[in-house]
Protein backbone atom coordinates (compact mmCIF):
# COMPACT_ATOMS: atom_id res chain seq x y z
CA UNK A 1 40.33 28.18 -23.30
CA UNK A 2 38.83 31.78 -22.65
CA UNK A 3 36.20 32.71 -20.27
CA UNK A 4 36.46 36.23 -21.85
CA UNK A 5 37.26 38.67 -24.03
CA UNK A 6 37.36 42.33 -23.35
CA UNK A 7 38.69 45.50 -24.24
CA UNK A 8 41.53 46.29 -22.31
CA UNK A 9 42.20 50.22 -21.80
CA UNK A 10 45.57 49.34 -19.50
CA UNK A 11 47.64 48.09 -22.42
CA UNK A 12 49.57 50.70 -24.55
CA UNK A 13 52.15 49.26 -26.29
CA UNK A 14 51.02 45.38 -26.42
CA UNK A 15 48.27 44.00 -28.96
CA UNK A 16 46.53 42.01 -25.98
CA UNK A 17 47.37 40.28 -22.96
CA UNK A 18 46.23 37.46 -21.05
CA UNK A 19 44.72 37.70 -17.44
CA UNK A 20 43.77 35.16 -14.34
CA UNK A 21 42.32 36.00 -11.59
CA UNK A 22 43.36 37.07 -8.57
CA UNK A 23 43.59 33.38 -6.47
CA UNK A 24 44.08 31.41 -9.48
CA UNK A 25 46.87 29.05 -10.25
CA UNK A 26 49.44 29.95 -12.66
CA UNK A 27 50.31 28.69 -15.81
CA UNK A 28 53.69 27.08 -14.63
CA UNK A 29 51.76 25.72 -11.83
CA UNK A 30 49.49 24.14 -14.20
CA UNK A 31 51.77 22.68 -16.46
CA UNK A 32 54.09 21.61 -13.37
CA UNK A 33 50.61 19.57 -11.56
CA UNK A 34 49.48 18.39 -15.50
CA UNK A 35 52.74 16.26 -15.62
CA UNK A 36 52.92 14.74 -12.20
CA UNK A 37 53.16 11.05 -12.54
CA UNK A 38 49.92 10.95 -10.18
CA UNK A 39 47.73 13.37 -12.28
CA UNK A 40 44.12 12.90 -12.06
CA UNK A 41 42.13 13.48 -14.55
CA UNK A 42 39.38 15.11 -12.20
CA UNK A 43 41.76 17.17 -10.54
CA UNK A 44 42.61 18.82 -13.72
CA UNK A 45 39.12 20.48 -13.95
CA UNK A 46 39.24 22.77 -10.48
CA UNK A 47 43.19 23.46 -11.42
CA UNK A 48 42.42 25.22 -14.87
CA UNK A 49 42.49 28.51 -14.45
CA UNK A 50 39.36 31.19 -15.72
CA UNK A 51 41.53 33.64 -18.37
CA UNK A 52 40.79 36.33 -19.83
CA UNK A 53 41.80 38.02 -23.07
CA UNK A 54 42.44 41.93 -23.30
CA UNK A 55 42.54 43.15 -26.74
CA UNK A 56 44.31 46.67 -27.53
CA UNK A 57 41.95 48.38 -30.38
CA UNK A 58 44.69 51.18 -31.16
CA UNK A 59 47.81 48.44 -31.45
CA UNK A 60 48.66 48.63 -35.12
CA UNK A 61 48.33 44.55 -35.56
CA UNK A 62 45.05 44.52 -33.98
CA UNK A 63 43.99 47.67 -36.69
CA UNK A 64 45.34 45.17 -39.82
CA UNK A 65 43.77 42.23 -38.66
CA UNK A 66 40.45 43.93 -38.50
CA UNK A 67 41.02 45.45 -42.21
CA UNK A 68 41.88 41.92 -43.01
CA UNK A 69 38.46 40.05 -41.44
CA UNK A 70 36.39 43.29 -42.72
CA UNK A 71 38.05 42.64 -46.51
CA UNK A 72 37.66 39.28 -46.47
CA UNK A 73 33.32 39.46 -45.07
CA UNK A 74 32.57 42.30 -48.21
């Protein structure tokens, strides 16, 4: 899941990206501790990482999926 969404003014070719923070674990880390054979299922909570969405406003898919939700609300 997402902690966040925000609009990212970084990204210039990309449609959006996603972000940890600084001293989280990584993704492969995650998936590497989720299938140890000695996985706890309270562990799990304090290894999941806070991420964060950036969306890219000008990115030409971005632009037709907002004409799409906006046609499909009228």
């Amino acid at each position: 899941m997402f902690e966040k969404v925000l609009v990212s003014n970084c990204l210039a070719d990309s449609p959006c990206c996603l972000v940890t923070s600084k001293y989280s674990w990584l993704s492969n880390i995650e998936c590497i501790m989720k299938a140890q054979a000695l996985h706890d299922i309270c562990q799990s909570t304090y290894m999941r990482s806070k991420k964060t969405i950036e969306v890219n406003l000008t990115n030409s898919i971005v632009k037709a999926l907002r004409e799409e939700v906006v046609d499909t609300n009228c």
